[in-house]
N, C-alpha and C. Protein backbone atom coordinates (compact mmCIF):
# COMPACT_ATOMS: atom_id res chain seq x y z
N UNK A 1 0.84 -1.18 0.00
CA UNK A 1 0.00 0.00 0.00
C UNK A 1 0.89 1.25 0.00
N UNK A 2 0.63 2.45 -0.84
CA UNK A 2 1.35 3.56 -1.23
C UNK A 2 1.36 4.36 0.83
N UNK A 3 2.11 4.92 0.58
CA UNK A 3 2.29 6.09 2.01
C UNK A 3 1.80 7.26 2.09
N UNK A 4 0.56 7.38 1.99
CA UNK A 4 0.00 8.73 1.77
C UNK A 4 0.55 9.94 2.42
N UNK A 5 1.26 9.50 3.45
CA UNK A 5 2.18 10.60 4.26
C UNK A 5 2.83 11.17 3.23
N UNK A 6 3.12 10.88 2.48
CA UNK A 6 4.86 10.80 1.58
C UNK A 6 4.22 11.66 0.62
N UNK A 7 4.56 13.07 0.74
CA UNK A 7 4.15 14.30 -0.21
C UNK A 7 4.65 14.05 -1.68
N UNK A 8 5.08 13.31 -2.23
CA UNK A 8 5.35 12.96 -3.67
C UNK A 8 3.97 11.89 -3.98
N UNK A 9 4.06 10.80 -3.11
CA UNK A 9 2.90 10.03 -3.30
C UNK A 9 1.25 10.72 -3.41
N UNK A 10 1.47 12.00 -2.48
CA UNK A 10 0.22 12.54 -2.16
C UNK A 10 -0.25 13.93 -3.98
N UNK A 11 0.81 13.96 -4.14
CA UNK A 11 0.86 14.71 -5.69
C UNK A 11 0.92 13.78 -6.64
N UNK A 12 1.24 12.95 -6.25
CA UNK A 12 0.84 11.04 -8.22
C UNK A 12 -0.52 11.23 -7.59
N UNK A 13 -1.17 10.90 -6.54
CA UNK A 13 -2.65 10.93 -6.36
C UNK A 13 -3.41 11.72 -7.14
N UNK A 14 -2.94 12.69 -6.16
CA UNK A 14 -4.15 13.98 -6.81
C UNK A 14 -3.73 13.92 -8.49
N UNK A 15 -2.73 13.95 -9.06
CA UNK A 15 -2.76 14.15 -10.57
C UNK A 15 -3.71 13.22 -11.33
N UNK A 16 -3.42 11.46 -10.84
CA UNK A 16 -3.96 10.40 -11.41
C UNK A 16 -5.37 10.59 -11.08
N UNK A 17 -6.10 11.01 -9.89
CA UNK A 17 -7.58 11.36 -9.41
C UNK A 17 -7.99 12.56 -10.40
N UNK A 18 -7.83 13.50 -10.27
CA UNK A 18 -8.10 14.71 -11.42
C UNK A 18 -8.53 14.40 -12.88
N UNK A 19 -6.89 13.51 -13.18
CA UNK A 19 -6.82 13.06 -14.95
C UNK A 19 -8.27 12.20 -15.28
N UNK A 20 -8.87 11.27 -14.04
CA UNK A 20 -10.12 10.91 -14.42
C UNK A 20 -11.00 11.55 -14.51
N UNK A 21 -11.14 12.98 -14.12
CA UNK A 21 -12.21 13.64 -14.44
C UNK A 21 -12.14 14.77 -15.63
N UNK A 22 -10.68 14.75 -16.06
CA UNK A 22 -9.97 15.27 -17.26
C UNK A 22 -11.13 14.76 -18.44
N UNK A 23 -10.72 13.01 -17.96
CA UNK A 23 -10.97 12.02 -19.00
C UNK A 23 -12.44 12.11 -19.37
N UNK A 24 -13.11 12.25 -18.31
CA UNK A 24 -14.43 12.03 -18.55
C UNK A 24 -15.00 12.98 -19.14
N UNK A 25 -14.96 13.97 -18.64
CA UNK A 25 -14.89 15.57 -19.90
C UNK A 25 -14.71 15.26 -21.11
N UNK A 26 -13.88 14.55 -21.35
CA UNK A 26 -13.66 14.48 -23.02
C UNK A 26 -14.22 13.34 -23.21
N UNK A 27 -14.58 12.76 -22.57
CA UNK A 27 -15.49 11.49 -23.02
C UNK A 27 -16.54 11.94 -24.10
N UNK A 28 -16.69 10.86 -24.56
CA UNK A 28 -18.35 11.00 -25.86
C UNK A 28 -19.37 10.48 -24.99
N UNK A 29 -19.68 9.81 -24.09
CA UNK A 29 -20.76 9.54 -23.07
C UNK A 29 -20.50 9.93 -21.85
N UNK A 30 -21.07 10.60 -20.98
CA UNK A 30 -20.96 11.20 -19.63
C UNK A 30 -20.99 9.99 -19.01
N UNK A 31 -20.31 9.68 -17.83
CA UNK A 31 -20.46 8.36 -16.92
C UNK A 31 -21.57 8.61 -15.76
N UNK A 32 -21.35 7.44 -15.50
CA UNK A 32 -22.71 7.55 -14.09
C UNK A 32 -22.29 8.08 -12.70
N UNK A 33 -22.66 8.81 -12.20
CA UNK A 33 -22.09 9.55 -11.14
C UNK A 33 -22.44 8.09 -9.61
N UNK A 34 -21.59 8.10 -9.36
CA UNK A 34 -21.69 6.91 -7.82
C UNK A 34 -21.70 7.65 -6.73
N UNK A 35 -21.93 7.68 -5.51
CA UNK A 35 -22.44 8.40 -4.43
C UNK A 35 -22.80 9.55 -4.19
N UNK A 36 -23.60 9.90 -4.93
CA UNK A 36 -24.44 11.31 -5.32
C UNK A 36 -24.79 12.12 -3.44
N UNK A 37 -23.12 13.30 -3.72
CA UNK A 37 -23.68 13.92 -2.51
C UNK A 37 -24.78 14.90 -2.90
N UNK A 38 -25.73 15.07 -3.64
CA UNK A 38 -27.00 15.71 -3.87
C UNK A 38 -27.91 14.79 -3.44
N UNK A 39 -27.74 13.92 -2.97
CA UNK A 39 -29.20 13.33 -2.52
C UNK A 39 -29.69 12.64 -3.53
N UNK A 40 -31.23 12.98 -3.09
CA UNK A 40 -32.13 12.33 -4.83
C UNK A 40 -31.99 13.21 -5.98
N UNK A 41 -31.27 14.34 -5.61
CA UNK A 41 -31.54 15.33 -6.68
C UNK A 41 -30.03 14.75 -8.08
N UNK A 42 -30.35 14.42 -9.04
CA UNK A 42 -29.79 13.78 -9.76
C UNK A 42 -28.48 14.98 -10.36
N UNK A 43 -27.28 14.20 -10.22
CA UNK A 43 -25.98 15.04 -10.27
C UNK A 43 -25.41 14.75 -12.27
N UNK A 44 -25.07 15.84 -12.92
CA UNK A 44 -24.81 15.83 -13.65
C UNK A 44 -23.00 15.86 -13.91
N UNK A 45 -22.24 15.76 -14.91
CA UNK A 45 -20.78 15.28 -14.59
C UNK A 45 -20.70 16.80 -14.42
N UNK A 46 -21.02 17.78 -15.10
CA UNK A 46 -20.51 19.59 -14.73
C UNK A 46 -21.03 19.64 -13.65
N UNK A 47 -22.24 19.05 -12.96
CA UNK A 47 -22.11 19.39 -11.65
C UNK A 47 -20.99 18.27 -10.51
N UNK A 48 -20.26 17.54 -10.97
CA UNK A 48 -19.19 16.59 -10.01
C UNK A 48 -18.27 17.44 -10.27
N UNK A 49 -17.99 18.19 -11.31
CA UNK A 49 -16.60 19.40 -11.57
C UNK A 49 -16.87 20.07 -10.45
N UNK A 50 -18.01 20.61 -10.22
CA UNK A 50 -18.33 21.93 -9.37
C UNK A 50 -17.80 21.51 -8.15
N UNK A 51 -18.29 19.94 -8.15
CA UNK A 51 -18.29 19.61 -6.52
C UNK A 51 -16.87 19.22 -6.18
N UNK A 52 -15.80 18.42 -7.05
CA UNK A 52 -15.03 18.52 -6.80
C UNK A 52 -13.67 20.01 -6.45
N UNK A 53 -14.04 20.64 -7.40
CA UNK A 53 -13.50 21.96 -7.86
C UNK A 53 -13.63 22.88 -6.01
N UNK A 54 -14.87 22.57 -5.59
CA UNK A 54 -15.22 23.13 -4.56
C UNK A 54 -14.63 22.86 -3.44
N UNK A 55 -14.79 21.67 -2.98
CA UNK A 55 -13.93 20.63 -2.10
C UNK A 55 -12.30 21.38 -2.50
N UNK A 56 -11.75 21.05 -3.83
CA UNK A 56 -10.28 21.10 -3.81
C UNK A 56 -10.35 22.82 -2.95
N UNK A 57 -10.90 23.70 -3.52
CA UNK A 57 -10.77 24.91 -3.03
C UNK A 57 -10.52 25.02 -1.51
N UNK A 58 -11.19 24.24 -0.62
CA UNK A 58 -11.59 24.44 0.26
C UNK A 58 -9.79 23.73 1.30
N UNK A 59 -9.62 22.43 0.33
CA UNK A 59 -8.30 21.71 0.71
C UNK A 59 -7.24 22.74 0.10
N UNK A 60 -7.32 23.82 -0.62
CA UNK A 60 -6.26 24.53 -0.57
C UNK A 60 -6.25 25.86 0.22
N UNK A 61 -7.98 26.12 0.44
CA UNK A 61 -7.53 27.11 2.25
C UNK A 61 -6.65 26.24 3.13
N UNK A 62 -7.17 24.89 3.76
CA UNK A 62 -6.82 24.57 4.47
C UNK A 62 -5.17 24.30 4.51
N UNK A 63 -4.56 23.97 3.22
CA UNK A 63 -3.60 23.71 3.09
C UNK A 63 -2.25 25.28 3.50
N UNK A 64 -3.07 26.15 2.65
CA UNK A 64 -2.58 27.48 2.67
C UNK A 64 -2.47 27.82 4.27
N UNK A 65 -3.29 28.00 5.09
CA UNK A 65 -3.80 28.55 6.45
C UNK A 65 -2.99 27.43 7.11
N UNK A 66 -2.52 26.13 6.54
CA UNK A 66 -1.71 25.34 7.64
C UNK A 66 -0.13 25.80 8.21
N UNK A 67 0.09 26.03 6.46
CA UNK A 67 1.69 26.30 6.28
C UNK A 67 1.72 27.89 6.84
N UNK A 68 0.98 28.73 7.25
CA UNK A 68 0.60 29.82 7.82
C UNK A 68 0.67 29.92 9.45
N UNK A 69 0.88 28.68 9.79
CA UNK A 69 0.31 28.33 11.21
C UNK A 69 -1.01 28.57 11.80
N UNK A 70 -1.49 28.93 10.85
CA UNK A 70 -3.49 28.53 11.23
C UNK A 70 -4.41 27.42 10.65
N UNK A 71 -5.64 27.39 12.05
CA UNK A 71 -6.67 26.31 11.22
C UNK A 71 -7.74 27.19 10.69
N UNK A 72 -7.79 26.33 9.64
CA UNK A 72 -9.13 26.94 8.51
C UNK A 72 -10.15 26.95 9.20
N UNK A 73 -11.24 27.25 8.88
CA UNK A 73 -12.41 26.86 9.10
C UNK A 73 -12.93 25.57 9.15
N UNK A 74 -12.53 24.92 8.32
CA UNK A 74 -12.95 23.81 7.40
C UNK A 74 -12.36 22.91 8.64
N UNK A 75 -11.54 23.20 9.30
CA UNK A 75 -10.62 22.18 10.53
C UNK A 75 -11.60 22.00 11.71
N UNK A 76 -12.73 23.11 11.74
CA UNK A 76 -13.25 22.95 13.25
C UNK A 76 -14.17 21.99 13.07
N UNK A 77 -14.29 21.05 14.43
CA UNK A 77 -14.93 20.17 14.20
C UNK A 77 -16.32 20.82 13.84
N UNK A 78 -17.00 21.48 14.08
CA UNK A 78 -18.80 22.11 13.75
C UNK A 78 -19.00 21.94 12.60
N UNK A 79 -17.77 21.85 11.36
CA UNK A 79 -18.22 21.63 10.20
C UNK A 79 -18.00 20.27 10.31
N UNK A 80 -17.50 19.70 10.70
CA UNK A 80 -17.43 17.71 10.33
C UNK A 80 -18.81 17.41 10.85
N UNK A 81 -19.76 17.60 10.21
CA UNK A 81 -21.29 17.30 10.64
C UNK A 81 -21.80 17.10 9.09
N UNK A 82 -22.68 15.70 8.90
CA UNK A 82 -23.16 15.01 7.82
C UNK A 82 -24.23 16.45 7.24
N UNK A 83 -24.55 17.53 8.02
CA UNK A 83 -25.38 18.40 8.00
C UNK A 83 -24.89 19.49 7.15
N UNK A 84 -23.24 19.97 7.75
CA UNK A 84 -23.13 21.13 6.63
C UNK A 84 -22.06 20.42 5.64
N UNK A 85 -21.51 19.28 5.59
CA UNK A 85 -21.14 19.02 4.70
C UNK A 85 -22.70 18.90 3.21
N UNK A 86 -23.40 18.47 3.84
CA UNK A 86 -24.35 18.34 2.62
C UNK A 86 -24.68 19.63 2.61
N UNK A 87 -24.95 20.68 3.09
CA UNK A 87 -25.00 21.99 2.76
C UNK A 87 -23.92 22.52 2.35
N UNK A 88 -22.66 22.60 1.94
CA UNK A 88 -21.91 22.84 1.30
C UNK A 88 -22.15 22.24 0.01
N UNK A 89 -22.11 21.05 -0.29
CA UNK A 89 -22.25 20.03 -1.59
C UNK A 89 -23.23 20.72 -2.18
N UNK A 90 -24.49 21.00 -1.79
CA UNK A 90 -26.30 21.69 -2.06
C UNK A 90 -25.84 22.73 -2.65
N UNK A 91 -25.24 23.79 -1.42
CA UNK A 91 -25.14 25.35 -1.99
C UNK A 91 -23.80 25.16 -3.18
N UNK A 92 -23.10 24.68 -3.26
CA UNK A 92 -22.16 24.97 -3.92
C UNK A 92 -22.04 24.20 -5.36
N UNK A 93 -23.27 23.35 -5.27
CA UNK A 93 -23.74 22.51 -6.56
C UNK A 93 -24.75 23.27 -7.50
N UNK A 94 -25.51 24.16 -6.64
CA UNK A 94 -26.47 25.14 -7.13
C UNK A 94 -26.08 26.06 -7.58
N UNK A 95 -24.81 26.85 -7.00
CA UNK A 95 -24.25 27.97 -7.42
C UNK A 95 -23.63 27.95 -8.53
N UNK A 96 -23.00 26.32 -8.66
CA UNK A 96 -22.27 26.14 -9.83
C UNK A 96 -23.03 25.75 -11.38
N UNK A 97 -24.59 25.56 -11.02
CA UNK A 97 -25.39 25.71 -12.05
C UNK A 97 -25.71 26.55 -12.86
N UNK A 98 -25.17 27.74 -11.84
CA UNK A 98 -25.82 29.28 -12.74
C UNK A 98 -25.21 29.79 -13.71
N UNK A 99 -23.74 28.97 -13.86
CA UNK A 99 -22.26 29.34 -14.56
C UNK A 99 -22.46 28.58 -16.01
N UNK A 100 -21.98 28.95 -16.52
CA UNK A 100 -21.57 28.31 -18.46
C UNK A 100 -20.76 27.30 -17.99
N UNK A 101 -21.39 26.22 -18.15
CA UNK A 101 -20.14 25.20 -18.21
C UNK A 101 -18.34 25.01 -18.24
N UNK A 102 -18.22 25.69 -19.84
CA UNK A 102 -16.92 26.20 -19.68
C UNK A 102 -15.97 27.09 -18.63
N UNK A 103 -17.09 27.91 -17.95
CA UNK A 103 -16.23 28.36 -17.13
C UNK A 103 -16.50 27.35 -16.02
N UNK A 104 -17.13 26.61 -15.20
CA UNK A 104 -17.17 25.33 -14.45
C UNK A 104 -15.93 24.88 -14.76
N UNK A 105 -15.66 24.18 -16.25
CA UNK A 105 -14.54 23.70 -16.40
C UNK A 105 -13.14 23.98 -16.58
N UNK A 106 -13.39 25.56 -16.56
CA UNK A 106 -11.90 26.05 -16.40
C UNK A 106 -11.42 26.34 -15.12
N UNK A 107 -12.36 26.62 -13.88
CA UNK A 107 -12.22 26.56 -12.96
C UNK A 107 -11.60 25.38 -12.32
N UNK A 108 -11.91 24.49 -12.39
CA UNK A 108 -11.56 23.12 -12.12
C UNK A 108 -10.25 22.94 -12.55
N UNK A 109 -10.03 23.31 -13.59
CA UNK A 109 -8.25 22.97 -13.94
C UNK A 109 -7.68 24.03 -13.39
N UNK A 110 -7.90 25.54 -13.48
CA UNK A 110 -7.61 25.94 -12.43
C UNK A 110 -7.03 25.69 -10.98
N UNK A 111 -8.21 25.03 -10.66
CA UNK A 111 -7.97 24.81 -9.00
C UNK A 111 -7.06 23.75 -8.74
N UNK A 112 -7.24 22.72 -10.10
CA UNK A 112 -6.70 21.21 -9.71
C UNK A 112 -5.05 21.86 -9.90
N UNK A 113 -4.86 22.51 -10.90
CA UNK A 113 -3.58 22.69 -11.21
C UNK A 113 -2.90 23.52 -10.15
N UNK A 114 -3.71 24.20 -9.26
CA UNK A 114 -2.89 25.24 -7.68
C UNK A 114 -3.00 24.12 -6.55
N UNK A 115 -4.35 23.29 -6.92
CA UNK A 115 -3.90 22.35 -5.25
C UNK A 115 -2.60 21.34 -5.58
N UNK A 116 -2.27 20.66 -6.51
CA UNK A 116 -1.34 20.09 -7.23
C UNK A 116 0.05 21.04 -6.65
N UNK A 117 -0.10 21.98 -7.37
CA UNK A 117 1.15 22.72 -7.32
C UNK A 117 1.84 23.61 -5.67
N UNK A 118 0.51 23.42 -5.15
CA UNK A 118 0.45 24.16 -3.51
C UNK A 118 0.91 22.51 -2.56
N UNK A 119 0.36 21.54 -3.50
CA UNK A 119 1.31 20.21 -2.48
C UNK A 119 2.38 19.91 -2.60
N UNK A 120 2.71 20.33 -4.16
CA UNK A 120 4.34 19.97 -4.29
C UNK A 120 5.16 21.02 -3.81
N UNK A 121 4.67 22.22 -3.47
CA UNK A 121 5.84 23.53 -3.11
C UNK A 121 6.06 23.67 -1.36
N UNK A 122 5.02 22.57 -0.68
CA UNK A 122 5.63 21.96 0.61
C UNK A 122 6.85 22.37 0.88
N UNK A 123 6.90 23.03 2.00
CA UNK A 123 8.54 22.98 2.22
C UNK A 123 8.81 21.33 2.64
N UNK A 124 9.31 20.43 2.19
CA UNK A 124 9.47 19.16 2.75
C UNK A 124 9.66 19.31 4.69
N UNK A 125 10.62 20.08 4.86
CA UNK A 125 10.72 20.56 5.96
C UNK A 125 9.32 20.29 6.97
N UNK A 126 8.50 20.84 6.60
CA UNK A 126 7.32 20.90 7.12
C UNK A 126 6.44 20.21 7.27
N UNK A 127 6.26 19.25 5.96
CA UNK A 127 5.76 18.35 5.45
C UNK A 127 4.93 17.38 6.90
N UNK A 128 6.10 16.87 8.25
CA UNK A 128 5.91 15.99 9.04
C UNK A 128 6.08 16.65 10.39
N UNK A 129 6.22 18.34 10.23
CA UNK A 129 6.60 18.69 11.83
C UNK A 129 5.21 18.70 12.22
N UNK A 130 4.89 18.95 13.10
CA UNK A 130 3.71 19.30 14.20
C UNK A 130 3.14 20.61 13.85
N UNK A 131 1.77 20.47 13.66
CA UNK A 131 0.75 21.72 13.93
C UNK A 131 1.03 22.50 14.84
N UNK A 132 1.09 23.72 14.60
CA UNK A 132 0.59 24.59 16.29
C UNK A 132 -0.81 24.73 17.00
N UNK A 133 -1.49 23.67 15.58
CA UNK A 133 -3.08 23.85 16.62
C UNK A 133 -3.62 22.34 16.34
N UNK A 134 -4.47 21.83 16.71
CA UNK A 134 -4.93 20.07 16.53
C UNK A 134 -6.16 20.18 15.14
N UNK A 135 -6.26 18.97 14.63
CA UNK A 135 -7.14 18.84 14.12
C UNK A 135 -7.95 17.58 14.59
N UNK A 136 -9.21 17.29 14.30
CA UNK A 136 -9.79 16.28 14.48
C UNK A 136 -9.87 14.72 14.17
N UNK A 137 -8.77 14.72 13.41
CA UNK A 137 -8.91 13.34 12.66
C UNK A 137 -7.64 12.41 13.72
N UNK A 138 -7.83 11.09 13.35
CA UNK A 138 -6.77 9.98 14.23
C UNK A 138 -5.54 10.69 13.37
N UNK A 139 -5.25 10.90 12.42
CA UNK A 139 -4.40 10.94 11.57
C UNK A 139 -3.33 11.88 12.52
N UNK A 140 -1.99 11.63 12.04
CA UNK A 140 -0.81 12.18 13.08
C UNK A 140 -1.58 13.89 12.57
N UNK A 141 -0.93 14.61 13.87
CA UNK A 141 -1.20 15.99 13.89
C UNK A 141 0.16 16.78 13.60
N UNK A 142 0.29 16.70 11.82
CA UNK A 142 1.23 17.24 10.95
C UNK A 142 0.20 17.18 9.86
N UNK A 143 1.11 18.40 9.10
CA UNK A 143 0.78 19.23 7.57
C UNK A 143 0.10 17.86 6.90
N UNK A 144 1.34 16.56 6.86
CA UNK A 144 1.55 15.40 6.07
C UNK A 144 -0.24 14.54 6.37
N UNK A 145 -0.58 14.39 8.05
CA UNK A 145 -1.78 14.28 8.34
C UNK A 145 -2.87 14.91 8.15
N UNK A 146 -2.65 16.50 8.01
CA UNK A 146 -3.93 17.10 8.06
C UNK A 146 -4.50 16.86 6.53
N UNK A 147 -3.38 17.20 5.56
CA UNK A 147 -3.86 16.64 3.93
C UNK A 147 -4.29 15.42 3.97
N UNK A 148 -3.90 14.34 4.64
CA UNK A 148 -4.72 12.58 4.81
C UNK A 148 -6.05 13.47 4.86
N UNK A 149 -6.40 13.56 5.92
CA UNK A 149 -7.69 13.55 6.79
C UNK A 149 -8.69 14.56 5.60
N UNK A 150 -8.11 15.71 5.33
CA UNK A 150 -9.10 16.86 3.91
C UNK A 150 -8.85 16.11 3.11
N UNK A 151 -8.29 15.17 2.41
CA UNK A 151 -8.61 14.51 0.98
C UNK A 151 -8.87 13.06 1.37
N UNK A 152 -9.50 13.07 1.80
CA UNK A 152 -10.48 11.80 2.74
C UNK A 152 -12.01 11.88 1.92
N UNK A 153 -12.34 11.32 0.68
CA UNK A 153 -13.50 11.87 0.19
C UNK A 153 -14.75 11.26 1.65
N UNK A 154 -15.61 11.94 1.69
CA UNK A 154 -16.46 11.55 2.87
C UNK A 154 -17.55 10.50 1.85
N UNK A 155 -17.28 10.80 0.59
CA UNK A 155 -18.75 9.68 -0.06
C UNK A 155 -17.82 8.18 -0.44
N UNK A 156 -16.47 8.06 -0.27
CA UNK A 156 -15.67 6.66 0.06
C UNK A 156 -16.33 5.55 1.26
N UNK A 157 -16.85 4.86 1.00
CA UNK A 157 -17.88 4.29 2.21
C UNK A 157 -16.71 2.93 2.73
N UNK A 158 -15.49 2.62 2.01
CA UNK A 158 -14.15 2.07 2.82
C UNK A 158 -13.66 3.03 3.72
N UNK A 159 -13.66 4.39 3.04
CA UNK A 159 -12.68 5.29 3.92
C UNK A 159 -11.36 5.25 3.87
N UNK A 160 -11.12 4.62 2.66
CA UNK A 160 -10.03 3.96 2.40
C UNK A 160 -9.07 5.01 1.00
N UNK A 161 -9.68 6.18 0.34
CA UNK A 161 -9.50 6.35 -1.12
C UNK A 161 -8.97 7.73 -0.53
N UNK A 162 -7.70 8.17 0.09
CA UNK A 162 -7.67 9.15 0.28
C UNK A 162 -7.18 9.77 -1.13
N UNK A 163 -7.09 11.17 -1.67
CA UNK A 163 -6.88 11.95 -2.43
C UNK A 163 -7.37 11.17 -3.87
N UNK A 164 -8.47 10.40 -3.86
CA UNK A 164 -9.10 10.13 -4.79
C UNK A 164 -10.56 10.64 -5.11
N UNK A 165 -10.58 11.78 -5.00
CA UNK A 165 -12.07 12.29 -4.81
C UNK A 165 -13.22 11.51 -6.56
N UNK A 166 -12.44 12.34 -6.92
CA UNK A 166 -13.05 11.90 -8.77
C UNK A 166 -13.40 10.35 -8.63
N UNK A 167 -12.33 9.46 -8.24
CA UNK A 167 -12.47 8.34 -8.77
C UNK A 167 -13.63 8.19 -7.91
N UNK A 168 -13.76 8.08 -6.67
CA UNK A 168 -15.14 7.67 -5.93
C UNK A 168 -16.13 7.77 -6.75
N UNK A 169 -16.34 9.29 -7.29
CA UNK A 169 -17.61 9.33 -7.48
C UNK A 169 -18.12 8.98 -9.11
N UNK A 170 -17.19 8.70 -9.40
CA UNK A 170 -16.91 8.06 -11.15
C UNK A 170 -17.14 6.43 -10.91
N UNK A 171 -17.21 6.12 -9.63
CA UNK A 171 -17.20 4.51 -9.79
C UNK A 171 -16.01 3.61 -10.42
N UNK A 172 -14.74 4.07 -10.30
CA UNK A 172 -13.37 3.83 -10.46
C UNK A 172 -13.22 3.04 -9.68
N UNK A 173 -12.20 2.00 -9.57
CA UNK A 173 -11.67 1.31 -8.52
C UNK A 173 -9.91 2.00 -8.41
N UNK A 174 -9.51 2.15 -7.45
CA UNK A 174 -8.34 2.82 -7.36
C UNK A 174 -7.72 2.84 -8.01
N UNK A 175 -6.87 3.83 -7.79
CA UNK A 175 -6.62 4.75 -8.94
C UNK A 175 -5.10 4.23 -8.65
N UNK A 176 -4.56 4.06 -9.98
CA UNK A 176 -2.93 3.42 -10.12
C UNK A 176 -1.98 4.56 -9.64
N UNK A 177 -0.93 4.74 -8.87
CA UNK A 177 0.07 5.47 -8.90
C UNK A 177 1.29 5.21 -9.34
């Protein structure tokens, strides 16, 4: 099993997770979306851009605000509730409806291409020292842990697919590094 600690391993992830939703974009048939955080409300693939795109955003406050010596928002436990995570997914699936597609999808490479590039510019240094503040997860309380625990897709029902967000919800089976 790969070392998700290991900030090189944690950047083959995210690239190989992304490139599937690269792929599917250019697909000639849209795929079937698998653990639809919309509920019953039926998720379209520009709306899994949104949702992923959103999420990454949110893992590059957190990432940013770490190497800063602060916790995000996104760190306090009040948001680890099945409640505003689906209110995040809702509002931020809706918002992303109102947009032209294309820009949905430029956003997304956008973002994928700064969280990518914001994991590899790690000071390695840092990578495994200690937080100055805790986070909630078992995961060690370092930079190297807090990225485990935010690219933890929550619709992975192993719990097992860290920095595989796309593939989860594409119905992928893990993703090769």
């Amino acid at each position: 099993m790969p070392d998700f600690m290991d900030q090189e391993t944690a950047c083959r992830a995210l690239v190989a997770d992304r490139d599937h939703l690269v792929a599917a974009l250019a697909a000639d048939t849209p795929p079937t979306i698998h653990h639809n955080p919309l509920g019953d409300d039926p998720m379209s693939l520009t709306d899994l851009v949104v949702h992923v795109s959103m999420w990454d955003e949110i893992v590059l406050g957190v990432l940013t605000e770490a190497q800063a010596g602060r916790a995000h928002w996104y760190v306090d436990p009040r948001w680890e509730t099945r409640d505003c995570g689906r209110a995040l997914n809702v509002g931020g699936v809706d918002a992303g409806r109102r947009l032209p597609a294309p820009l949905v999808h430029d956003r997304f490479r956008v973002v994928r291409d700064a969280l990518i590039a914001a994991t590899a510019a790690v000071d390695p240094g840092l990578w495994h020292k200690a937080l100055p503040f805790r986070h909630s997860g078992p995961e060690p309380q370092t930079l190297a842990g807090l990225c485990f625990k935010v690219n933890m897709p929550e619709a992975d029902p192993t719990r097992s697919k860290v920095y595989q967000h796309a593939t989860v919800h594409l119905g992928l089976t893990e993703i090769q590094r």
